[in-house]
C-alpha atoms as a PDB file:
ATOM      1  CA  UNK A   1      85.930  82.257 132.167  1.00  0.00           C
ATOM      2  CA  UNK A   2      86.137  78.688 132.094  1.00  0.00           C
ATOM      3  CA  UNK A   3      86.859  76.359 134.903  1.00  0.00           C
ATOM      4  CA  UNK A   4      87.821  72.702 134.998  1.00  0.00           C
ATOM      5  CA  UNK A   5      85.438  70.983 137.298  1.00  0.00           C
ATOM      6  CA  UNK A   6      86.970  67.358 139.192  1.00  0.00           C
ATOM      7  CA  UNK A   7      84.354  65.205 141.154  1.00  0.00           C
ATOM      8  CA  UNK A   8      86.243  63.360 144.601  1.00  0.00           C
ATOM      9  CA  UNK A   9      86.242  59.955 143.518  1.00  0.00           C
ATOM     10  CA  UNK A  10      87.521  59.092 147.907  1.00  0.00           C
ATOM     11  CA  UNK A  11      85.022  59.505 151.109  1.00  0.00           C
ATOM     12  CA  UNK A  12      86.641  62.526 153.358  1.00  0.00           C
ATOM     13  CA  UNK A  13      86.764  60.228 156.205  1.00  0.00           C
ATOM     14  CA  UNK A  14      89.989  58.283 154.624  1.00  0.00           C
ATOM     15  CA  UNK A  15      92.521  61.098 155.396  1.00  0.00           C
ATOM     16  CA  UNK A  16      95.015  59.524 153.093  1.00  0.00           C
ATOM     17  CA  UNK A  17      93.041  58.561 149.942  1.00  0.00           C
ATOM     18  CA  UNK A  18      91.675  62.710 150.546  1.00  0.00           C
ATOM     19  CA  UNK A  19      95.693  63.543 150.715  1.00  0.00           C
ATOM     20  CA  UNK A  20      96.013  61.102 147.758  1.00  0.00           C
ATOM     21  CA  UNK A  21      94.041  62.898 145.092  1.00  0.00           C
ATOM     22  CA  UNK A  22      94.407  66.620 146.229  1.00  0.00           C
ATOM     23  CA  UNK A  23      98.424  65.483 145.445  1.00  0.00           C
ATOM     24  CA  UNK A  24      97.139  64.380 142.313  1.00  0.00           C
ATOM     25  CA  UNK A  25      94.396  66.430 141.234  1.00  0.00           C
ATOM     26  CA  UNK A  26      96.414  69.892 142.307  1.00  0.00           C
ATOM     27  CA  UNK A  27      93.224  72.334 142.717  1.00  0.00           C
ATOM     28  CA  UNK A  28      93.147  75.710 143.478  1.00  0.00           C
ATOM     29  CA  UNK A  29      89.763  75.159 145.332  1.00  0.00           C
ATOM     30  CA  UNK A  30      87.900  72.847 147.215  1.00  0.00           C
ATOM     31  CA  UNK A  31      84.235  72.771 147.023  1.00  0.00           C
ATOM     32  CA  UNK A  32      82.812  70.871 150.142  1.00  0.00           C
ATOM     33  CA  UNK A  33      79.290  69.512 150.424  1.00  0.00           C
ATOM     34  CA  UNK A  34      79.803  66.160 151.353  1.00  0.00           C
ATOM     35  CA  UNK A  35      77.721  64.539 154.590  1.00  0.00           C
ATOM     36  CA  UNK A  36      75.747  62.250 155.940  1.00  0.00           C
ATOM     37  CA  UNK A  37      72.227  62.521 156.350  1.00  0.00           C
ATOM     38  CA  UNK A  38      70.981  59.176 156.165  1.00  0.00           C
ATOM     39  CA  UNK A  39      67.875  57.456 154.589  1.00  0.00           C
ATOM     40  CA  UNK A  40      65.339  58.383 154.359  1.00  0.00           C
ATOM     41  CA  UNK A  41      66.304  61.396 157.371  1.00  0.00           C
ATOM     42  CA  UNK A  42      68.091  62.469 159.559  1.00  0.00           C
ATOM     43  CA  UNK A  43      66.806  60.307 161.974  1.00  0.00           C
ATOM     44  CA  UNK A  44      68.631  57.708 160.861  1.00  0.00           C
ATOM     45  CA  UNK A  45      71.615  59.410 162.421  1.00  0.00           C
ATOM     46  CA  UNK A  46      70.112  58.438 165.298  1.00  0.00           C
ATOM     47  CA  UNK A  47      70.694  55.049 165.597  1.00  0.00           C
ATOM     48  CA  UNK A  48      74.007  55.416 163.642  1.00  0.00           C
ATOM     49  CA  UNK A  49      76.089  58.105 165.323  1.00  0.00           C
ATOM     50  CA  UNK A  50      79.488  56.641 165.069  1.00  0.00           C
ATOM     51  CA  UNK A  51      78.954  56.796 161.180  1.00  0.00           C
ATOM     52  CA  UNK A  52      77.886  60.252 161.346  1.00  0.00           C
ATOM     53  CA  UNK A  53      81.051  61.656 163.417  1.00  0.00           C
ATOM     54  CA  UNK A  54      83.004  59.861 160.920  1.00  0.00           C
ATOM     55  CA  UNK A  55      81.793  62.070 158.230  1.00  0.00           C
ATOM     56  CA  UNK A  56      80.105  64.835 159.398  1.00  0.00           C
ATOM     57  CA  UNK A  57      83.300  65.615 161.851  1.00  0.00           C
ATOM     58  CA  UNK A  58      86.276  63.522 161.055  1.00  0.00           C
ATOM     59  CA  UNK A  59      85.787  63.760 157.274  1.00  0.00           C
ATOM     60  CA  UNK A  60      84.996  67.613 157.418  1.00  0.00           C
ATOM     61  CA  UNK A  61      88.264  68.333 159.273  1.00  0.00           C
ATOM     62  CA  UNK A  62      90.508  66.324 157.311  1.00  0.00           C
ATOM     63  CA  UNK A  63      89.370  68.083 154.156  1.00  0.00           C
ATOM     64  CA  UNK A  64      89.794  71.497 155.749  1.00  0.00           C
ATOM     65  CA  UNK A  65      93.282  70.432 157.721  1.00  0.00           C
ATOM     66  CA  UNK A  66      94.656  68.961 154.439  1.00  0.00           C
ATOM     67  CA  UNK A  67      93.497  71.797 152.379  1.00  0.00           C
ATOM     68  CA  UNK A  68      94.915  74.261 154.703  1.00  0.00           C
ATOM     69  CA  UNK A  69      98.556  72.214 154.903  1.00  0.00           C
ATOM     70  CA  UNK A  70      98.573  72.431 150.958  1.00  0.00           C
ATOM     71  CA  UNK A  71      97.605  75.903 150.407  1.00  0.00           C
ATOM     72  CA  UNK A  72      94.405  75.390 149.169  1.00  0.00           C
ATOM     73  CA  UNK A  73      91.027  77.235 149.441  1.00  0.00           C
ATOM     74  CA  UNK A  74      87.756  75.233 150.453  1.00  0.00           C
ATOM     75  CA  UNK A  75      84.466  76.181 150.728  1.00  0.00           C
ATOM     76  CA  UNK A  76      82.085  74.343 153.360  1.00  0.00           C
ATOM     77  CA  UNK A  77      78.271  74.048 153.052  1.00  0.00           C
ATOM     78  CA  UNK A  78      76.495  73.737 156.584  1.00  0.00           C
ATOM     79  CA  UNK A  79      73.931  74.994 159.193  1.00  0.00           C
ATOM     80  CA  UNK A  80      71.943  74.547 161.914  1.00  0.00           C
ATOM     81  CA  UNK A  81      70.627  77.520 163.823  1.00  0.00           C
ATOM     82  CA  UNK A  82      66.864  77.190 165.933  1.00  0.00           C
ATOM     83  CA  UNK A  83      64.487  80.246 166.683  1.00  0.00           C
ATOM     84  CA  UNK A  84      65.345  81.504 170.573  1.00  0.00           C
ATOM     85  CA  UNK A  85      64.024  83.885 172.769  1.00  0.00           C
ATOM     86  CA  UNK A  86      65.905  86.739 171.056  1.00  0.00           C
ATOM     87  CA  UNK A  87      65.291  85.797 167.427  1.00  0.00           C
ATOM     88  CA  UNK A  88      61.703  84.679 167.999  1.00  0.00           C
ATOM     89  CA  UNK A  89      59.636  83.399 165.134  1.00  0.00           C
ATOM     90  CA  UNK A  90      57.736  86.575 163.538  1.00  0.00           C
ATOM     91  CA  UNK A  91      60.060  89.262 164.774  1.00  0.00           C
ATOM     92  CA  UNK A  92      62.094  89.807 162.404  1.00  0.00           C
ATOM     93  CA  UNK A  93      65.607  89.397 163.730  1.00  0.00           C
ATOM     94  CA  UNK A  94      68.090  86.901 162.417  1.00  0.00           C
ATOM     95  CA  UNK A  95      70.881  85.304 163.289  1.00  0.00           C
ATOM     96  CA  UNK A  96      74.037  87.035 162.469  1.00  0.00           C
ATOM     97  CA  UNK A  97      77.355  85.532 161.403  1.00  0.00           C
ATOM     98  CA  UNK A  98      78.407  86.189 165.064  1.00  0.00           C
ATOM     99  CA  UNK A  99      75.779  83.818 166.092  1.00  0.00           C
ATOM    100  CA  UNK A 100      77.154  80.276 167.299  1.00  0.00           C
ATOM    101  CA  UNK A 101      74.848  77.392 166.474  1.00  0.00           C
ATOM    102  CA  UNK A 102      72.585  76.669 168.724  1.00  0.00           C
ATOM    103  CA  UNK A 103      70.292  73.749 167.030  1.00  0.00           C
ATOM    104  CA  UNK A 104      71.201  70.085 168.860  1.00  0.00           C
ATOM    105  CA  UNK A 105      67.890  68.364 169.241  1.00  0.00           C
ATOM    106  CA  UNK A 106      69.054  66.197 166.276  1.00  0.00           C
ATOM    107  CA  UNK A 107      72.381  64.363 166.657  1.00  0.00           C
ATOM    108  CA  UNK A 108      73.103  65.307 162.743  1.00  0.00           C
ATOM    109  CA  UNK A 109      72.323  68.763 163.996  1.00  0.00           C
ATOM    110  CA  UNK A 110      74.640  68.249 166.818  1.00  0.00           C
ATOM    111  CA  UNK A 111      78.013  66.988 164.758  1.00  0.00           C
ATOM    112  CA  UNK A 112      76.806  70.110 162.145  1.00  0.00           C
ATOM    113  CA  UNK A 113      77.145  72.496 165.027  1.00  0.00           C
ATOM    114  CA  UNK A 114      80.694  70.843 166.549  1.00  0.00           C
ATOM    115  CA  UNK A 115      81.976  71.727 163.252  1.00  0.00           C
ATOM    116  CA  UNK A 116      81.641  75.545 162.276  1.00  0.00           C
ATOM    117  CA  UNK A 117      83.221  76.564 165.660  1.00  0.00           C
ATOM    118  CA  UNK A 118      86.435  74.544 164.347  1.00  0.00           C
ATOM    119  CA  UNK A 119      86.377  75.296 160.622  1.00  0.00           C
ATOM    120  CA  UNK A 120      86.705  79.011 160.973  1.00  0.00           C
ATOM    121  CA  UNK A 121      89.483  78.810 162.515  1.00  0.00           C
ATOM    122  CA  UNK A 122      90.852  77.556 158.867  1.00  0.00           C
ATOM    123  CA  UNK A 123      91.899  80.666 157.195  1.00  0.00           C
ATOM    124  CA  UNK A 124      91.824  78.903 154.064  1.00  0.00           C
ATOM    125  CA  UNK A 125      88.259  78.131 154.922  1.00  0.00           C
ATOM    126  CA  UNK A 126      85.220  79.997 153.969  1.00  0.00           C
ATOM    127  CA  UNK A 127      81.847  78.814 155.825  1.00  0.00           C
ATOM    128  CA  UNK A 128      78.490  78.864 154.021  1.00  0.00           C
ATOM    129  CA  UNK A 129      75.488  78.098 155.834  1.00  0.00           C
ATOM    130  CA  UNK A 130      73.018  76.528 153.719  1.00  0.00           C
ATOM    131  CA  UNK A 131      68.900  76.387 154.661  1.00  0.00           C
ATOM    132  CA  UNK A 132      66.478  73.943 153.173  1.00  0.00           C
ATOM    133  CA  UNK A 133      68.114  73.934 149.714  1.00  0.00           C
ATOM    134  CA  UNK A 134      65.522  74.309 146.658  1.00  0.00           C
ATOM    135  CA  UNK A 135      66.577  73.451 143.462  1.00  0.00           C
ATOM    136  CA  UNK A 136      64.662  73.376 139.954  1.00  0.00           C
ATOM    137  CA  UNK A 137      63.807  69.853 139.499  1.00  0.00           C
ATOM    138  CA  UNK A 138      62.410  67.281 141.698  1.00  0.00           C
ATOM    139  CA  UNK A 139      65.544  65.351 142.763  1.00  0.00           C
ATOM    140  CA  UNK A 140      65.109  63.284 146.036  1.00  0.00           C
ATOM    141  CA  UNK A 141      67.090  66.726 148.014  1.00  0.00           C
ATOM    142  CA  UNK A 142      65.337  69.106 147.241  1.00  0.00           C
ATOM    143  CA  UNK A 143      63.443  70.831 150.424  1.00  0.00           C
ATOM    144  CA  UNK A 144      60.392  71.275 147.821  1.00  0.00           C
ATOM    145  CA  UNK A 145      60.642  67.217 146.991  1.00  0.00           C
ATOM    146  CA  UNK A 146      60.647  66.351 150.779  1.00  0.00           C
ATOM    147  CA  UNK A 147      57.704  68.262 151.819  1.00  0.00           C
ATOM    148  CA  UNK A 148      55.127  67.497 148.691  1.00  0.00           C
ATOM    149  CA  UNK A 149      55.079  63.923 149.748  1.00  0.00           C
ATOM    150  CA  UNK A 150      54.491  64.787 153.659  1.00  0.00           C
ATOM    151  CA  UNK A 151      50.138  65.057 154.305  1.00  0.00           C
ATOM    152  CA  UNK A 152      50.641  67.664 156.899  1.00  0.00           C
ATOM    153  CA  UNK A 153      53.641  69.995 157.382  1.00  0.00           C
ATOM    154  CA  UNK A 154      54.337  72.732 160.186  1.00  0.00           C
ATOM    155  CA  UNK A 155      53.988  76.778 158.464  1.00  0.00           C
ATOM    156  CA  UNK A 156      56.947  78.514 159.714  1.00  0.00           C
ATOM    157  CA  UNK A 157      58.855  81.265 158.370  1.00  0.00           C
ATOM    158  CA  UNK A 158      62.457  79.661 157.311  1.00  0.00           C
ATOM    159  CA  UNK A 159      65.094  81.054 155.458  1.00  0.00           C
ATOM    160  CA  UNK A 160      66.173  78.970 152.360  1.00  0.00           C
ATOM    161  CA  UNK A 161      68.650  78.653 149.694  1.00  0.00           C
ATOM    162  CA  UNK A 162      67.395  78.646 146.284  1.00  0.00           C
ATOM    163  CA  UNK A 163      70.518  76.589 144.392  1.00  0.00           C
ATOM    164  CA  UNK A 164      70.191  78.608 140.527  1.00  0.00           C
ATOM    165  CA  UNK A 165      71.385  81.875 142.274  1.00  0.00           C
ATOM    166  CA  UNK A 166      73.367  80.749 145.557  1.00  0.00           C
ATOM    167  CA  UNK A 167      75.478  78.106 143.613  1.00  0.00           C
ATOM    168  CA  UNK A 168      76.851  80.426 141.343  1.00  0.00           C
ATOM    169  CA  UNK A 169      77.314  82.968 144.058  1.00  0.00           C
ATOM    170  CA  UNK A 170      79.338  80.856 145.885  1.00  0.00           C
ATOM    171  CA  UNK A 171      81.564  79.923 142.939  1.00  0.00           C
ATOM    172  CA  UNK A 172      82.452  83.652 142.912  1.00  0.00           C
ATOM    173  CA  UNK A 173      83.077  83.900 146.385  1.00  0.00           C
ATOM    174  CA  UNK A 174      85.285  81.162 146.391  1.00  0.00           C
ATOM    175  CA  UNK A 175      87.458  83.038 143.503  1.00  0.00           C
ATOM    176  CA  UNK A 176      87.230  86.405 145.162  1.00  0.00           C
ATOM    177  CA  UNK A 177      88.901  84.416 148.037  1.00  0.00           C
ATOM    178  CA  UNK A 178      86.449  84.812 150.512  1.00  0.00           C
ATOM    179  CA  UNK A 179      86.823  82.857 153.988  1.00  0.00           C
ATOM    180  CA  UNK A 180      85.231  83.006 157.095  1.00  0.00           C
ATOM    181  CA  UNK A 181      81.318  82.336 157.881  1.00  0.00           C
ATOM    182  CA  UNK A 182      78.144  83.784 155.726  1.00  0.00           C
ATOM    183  CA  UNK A 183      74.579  82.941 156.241  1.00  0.00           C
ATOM    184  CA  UNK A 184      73.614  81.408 152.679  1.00  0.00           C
ATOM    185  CA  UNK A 185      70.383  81.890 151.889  1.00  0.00           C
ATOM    186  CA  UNK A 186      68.165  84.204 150.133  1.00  0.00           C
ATOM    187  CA  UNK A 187      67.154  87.325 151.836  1.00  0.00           C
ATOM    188  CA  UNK A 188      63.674  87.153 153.661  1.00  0.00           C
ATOM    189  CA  UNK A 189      61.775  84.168 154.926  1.00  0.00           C
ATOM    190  CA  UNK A 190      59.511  81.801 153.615  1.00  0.00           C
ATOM    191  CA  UNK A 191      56.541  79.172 155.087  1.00  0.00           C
ATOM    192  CA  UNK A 192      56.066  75.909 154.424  1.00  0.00           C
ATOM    193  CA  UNK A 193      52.824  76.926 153.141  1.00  0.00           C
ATOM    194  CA  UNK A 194      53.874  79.431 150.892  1.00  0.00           C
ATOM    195  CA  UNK A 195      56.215  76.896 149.102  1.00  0.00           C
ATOM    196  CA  UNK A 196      53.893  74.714 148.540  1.00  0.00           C
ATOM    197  CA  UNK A 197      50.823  76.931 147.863  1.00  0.00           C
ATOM    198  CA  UNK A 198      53.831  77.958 144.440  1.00  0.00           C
ATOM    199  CA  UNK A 199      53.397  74.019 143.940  1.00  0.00           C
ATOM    200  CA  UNK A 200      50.560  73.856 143.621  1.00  0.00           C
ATOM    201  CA  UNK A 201      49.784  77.136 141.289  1.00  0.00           C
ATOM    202  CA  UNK A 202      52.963  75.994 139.502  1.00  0.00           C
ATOM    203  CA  UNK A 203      53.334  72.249 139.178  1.00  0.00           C
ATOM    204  CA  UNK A 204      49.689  70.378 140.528  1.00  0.00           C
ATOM    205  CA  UNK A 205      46.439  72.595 140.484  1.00  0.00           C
ATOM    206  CA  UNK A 206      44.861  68.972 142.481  1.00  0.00           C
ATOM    207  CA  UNK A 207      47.984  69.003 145.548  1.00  0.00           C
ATOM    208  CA  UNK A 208      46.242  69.756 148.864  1.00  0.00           C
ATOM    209  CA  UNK A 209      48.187  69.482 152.164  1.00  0.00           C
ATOM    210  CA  UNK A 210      47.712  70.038 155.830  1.00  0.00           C
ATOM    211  CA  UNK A 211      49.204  72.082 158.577  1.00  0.00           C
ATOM    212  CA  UNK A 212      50.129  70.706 161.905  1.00  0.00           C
ATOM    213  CA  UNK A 213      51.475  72.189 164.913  1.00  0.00           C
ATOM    214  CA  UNK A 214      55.043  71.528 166.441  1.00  0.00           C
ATOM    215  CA  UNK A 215      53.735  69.235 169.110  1.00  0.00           C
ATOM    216  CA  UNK A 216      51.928  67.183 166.937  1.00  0.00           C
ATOM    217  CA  UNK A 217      55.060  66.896 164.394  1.00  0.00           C
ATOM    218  CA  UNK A 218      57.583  66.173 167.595  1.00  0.00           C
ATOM    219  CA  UNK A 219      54.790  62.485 167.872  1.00  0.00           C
ATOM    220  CA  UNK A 220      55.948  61.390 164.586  1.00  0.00           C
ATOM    221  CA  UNK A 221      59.593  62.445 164.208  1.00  0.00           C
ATOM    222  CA  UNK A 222      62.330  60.756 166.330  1.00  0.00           C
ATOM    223  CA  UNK A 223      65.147  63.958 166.078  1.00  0.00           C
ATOM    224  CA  UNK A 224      64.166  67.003 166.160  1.00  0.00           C
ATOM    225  CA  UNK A 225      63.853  69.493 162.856  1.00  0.00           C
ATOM    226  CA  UNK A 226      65.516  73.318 163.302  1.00  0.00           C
ATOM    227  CA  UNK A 227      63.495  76.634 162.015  1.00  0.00           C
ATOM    228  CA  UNK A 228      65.477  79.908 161.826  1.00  0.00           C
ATOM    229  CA  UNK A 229      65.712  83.209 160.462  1.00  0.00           C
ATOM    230  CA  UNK A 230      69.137  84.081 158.880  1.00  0.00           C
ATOM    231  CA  UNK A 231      70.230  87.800 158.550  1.00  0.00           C
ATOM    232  CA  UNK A 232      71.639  87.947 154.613  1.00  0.00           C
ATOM    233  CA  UNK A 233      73.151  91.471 155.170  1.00  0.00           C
ATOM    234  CA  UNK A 234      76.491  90.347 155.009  1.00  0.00           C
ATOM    235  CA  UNK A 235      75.976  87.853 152.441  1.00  0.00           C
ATOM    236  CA  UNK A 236      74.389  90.778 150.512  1.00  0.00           C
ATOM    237  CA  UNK A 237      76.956  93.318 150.911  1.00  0.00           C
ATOM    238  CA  UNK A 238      80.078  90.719 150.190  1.00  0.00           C
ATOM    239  CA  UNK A 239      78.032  89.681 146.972  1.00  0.00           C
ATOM    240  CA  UNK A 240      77.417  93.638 145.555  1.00  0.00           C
ATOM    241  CA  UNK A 241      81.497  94.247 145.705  1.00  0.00           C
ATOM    242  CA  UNK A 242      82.268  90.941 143.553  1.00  0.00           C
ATOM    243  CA  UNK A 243      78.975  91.727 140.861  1.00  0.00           C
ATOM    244  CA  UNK A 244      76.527  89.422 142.246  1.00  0.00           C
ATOM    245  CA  UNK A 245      73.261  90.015 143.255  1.00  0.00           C
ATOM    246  CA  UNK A 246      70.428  87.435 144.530  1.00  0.00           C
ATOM    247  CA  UNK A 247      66.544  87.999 144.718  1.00  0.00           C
ATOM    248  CA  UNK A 248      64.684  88.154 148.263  1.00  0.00           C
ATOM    249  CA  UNK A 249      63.290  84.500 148.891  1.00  0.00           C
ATOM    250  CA  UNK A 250      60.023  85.280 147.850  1.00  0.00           C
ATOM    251  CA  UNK A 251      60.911  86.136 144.476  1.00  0.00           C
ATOM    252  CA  UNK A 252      63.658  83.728 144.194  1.00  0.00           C
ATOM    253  CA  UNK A 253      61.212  80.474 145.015  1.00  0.00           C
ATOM    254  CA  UNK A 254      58.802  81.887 142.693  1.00  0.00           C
ATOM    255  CA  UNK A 255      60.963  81.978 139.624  1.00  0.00           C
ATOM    256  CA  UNK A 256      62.263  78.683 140.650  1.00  0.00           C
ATOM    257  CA  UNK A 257      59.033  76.962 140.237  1.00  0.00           C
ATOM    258  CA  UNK A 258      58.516  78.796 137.081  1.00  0.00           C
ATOM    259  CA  UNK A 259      61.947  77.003 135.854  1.00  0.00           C
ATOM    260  CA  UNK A 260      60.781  73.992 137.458  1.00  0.00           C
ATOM    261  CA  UNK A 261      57.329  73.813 134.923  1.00  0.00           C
ATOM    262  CA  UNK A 262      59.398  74.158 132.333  1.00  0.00           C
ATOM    263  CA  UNK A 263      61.639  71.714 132.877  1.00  0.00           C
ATOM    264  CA  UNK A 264      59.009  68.749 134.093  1.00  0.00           C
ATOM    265  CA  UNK A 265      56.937  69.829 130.578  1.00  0.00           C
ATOM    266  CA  UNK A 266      60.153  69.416 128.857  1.00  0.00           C
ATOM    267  CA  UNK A 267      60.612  65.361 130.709  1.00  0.00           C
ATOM    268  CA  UNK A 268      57.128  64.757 130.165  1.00  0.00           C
ATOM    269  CA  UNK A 269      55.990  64.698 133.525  1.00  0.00           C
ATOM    270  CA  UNK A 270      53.739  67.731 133.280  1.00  0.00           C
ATOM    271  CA  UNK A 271      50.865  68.344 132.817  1.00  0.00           C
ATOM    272  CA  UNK A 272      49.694  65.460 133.252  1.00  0.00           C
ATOM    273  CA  UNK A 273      52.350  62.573 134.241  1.00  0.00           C
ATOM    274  CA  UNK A 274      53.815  62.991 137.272  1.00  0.00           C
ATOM    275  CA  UNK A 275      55.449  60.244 138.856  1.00  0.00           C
ATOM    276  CA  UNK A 276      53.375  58.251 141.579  1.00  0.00           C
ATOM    277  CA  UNK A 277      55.666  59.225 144.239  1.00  0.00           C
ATOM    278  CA  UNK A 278      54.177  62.616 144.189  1.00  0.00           C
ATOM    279  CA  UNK A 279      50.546  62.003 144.308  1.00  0.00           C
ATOM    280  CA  UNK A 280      48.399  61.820 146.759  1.00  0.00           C
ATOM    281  CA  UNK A 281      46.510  58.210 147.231  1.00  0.00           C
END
C-alpha cells in the first residue's frame, strides 16, 4: 500500500505556522520526532533550558493539542526511564507502560519526562518510547556512531531500538490506530560492550575501547545519562495482532551491523577507508 510521505517545513514551537500547514497539508497522521538535543549533547541543554522547554514541551503540546482539535492521529517518539531499586540492573524486571518516568538528572531528561504524563491524555495520541536508537549507517544519531568515538564507555545492560524493524512497526501501529504509551524497543537488553564488541567483528577488526565505571563517567559529563530495562510484552503482543513481529535485541543489533558492512563496502568506506572521525589517534 502506498503512502504519501510530507516533511514539516515549520518548528512545532510556532503554534500557528504548525496550524498553518496541517490546514494545508490535510494528513491523516502525524509522525512526531522532532526535539532538541543540542550539540554535541545533551548537555548543552544545560546551559540553554529556555530553548529546550520551547521545543521539547511547548512544541510537543502544540502538535498533539492541534492534532487532537483537527481530528488527527500523531505518533510521539520519547523516553527517559533510570534503573531503581525495584528494576535493578541485572534482575531482569522492566519498566512497564504503567511506569511514570522517573529519569531527571538531565534537564533534557527532565522536559522528556514533563511530557508523557500530558500526552496520553491525547486520545488521538499514541506514545512510543524510544532507547538509544541504532540505525544501519553511521549518521551523526546513531547510538552506535556516538559511542565508537568515546575511549572508554560504561557496560550496562540497556534496552534499544534498532530503526529497520521499529520504524516500520510503528508505521503500522499508527494505521491500526493505536494510541496510548508502548515501550519501543527491541525485546531483551544489550551492553555497551556487546555493541561495540559487533563493531568491531563487523565494521573495524583494529577498534579497541575501554570500560569505565559510573563514577568515573559522572567526572566528565555535566547532565546525567539514564540506563533502563524496558518490558516489550506489550509492544510484542500489540505488534502479533496487526502482522508484525521484531527480533530480541541481540539478534536485531547483530543483523544490523551485518546491513551496516554492506552498506559502508557499498560507499567505499570499508574495508579499508573509514572516515577519520572514527579512528582512533
Amino acid at each position: 500500500e502506498s503512502m504519501e510521505l510530507v516533511k514539516s517545513n515549520v518548528r512545532i514551537e510556532n503554534r500557528a505556522e504548525v496550524e498553518a500547514e496541517l490546514d494545508a497539508v490535510k494528513p491523516t497522521h502525524v509522525l512526531l520526532a522532532a526535539g532538541i538535543t543540542g550539540r554535541p549533547n545533551i548537555d548543552w541543554c544545560e546551559t540553554h533550558k529556555e530553548d529546550t522547554i520551547r521545543t521539547n514541551v511547548i512544541g510537543m503540546l502544540n502538535v498533539a493539542d492541534l492534532t487532537n482539535l483537527k481530528g488527527i492521529h500523531c505518533t510521539v517518539y520519547c523516553c527517559i526511564f533510570e534503573y531503581d531499586e525495584k528494576r535493578r540492573l541485572g534482575n531482569g524486571v522492566g519498566f512497564t507502560e504503567e511506569d511514570a518516568p522517573n529519569f531527571s538528572a538531565s534537564f533534557y531528561s527532565e522536559t522528556k519526562g514533563y511530557m508523557e504524563a500530558l500526552l496520553k491524555c491525547y486520545s488521538n495520541v499514541l506514545v512510543l518510547r524510544v532507547r538509544m536508537p541504532i540505525s544501519d549507517d553511521l549518521s551523526s544519531r546513531n547510538f552506535v556512531t556516538k559511542i565508537v568515538k568515546y575511549e572508554r564507555v560504561v557496560n550496562i545492560p540497556n534496552s534499544m531500538t534498532v530503526l529497520k524493524e521499529l520504524v516500520p512497526a510503528s508505521i503500522a501501529m499508527t494505521k491500526a490506530g493505536l494510541t496510548g504509551v508502548y515501550n519501543f524497543t527491541n525485546p531483551g537488553v544489550i551492553s555497551h560492550a556487546q555493541v561495540l564488541d559487533l563493531y568491531t567483528k563487523y565494521i573495524d577488526p583494529s577498534y579497541t575501547y575501554k570500560i569505565f565505571t559510573l563514577e568515573e563517567q559522572a567526572k566528565v559529563i555535566v547532565a546525567g545519562r539514564s540506563n533502563n530495562e524496558l518490558d516489550a510484552t506489550k509492544l510484542v503482543t500489540a505488534l502479533e495482532k496487526i502482522g508484525v513481529k521484531i527480533n530480541p535485541i541481540d539478534v536485531a543489533v547483530e543483523e544490523c551491523f551485518k546491513r551496516m558492512k554492506s552498506n559502508l563496502t557499498e560507499m567505499g568506506w570499508l574495508p579499508d577507508n573509514m572516515p577519520a572521525e572514527f579512528k582512533r589517534a
